[in-house]
C-alpha atoms as a PDB file:
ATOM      1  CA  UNK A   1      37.200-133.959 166.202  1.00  0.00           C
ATOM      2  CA  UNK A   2      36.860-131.469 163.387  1.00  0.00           C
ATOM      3  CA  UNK A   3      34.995-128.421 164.663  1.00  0.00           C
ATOM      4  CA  UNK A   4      37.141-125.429 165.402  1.00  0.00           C
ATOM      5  CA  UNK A   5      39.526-125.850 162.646  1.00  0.00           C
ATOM      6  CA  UNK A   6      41.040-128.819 163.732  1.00  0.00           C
ATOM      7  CA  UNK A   7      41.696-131.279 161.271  1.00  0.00           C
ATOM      8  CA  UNK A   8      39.047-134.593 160.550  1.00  0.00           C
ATOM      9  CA  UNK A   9      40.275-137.866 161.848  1.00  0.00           C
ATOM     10  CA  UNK A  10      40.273-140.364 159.337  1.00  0.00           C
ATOM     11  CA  UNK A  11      37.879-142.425 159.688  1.00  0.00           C
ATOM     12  CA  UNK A  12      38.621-146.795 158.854  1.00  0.00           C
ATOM     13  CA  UNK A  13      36.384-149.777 158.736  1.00  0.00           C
ATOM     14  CA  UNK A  14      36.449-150.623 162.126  1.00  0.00           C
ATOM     15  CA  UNK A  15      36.362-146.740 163.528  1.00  0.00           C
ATOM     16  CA  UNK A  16      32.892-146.319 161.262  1.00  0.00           C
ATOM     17  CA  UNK A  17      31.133-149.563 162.649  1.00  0.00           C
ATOM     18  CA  UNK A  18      32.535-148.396 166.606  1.00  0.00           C
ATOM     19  CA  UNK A  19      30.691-145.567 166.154  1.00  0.00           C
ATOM     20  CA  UNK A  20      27.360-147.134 164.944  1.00  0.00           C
ATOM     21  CA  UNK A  21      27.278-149.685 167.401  1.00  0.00           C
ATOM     22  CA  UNK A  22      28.039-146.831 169.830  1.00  0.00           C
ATOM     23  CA  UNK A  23      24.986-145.042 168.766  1.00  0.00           C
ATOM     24  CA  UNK A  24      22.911-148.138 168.691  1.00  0.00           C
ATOM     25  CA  UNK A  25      22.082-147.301 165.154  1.00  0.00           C
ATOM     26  CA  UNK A  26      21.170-149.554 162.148  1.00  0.00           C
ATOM     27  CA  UNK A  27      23.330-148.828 158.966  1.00  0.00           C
ATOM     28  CA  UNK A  28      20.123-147.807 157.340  1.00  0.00           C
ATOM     29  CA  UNK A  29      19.721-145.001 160.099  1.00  0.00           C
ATOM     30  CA  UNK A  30      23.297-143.955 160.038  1.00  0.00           C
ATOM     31  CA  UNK A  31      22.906-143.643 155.981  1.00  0.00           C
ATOM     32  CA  UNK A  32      20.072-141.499 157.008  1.00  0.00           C
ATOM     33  CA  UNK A  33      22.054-139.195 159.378  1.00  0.00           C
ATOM     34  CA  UNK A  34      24.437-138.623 156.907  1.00  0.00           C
ATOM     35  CA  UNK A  35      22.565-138.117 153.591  1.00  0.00           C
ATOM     36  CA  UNK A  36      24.439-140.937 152.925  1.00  0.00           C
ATOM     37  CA  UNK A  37      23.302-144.454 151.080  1.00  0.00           C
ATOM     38  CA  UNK A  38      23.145-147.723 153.394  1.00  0.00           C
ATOM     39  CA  UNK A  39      25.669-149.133 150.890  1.00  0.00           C
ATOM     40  CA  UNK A  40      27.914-146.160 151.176  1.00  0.00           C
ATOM     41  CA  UNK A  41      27.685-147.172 155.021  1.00  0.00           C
ATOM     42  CA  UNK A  42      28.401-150.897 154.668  1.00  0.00           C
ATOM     43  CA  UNK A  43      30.784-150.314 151.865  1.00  0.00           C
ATOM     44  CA  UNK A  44      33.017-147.943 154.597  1.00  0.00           C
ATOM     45  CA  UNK A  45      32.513-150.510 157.064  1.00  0.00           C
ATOM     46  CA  UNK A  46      34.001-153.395 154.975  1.00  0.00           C
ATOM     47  CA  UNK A  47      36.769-151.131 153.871  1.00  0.00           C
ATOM     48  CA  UNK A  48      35.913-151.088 150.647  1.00  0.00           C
ATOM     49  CA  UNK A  49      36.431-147.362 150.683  1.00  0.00           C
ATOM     50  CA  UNK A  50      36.647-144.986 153.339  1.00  0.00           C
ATOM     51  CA  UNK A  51      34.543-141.882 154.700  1.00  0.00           C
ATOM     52  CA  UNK A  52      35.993-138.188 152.960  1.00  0.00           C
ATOM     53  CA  UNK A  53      35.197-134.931 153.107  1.00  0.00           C
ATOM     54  CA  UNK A  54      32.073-133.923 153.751  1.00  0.00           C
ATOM     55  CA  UNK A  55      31.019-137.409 155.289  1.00  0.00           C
ATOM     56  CA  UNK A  56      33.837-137.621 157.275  1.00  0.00           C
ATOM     57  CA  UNK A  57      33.345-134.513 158.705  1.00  0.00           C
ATOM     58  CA  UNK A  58      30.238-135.259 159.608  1.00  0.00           C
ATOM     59  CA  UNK A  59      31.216-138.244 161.094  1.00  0.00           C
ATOM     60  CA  UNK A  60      33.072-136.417 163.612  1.00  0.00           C
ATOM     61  CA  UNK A  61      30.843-134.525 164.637  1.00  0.00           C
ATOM     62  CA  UNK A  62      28.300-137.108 164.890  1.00  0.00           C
ATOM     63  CA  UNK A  63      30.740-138.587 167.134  1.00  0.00           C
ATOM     64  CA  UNK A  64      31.868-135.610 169.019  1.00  0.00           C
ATOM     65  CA  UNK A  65      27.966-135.106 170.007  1.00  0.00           C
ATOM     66  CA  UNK A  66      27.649-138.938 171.330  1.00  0.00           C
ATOM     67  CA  UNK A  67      30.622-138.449 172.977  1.00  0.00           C
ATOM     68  CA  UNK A  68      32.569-140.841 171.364  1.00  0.00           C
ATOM     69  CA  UNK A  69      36.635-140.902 171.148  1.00  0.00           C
ATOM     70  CA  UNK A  70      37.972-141.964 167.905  1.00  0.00           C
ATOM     71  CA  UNK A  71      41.300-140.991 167.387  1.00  0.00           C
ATOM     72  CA  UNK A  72      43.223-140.781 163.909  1.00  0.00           C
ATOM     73  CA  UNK A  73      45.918-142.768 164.782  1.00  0.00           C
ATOM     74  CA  UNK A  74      43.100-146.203 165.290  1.00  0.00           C
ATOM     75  CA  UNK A  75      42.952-146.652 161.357  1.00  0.00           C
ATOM     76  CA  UNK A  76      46.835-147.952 161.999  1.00  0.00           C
ATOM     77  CA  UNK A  77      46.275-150.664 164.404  1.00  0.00           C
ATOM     78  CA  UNK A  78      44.712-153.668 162.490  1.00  0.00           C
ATOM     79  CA  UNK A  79      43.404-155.579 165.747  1.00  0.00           C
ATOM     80  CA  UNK A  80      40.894-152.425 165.796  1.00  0.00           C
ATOM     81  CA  UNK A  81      39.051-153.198 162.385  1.00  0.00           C
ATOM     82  CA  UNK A  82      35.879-154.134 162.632  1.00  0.00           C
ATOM     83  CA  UNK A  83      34.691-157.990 162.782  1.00  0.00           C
ATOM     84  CA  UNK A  84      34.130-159.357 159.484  1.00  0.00           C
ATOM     85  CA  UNK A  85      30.485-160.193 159.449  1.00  0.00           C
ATOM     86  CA  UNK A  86      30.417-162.912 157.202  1.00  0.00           C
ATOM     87  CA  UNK A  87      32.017-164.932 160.167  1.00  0.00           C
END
């Protein structure tokens, strides 16, 4: 993940909600880790837009901590996007 000079991964729809569910964490809470809105959150994990910078570092890092693997080259494969919730 990004410590140590190495680059961010970029982060996608279904990478950001992995995560959360990962964590166990509500979008409200993950908003909260990150200084971040809860519709910043939910707008990332629709794919309306996508984590950047600062929040995507900190993403990684978040990650990194909770051990979870997330690798850059996910945001590629479609069948990895998260479940559209209004199914």
């Amino acid at each position: 993940m990004a410590t140590g000079g190495k680059k961010s991964a970029r982060w996608d729809a279904g990478g950001v909600w992995r995560l959360r569910k990962h964590l166990g964490m509500t979008q409200q809470e993950l908003a909260g880790e990150l200084g971040a809105r809860q519709q910043t959150v939910s707008e990332w994990e629709t794919g309306m837009y996508s984590p950047r910078g600062t929040s995507a570092r900190l993403l990684s890092l978040i990650a990194e901590r909770a051990g979870f693997v997330y690798e850059a080259s996910e945001a590629e494969n479609p069948k990895n996007q998260a479940p559209n919730p209004k199914h």
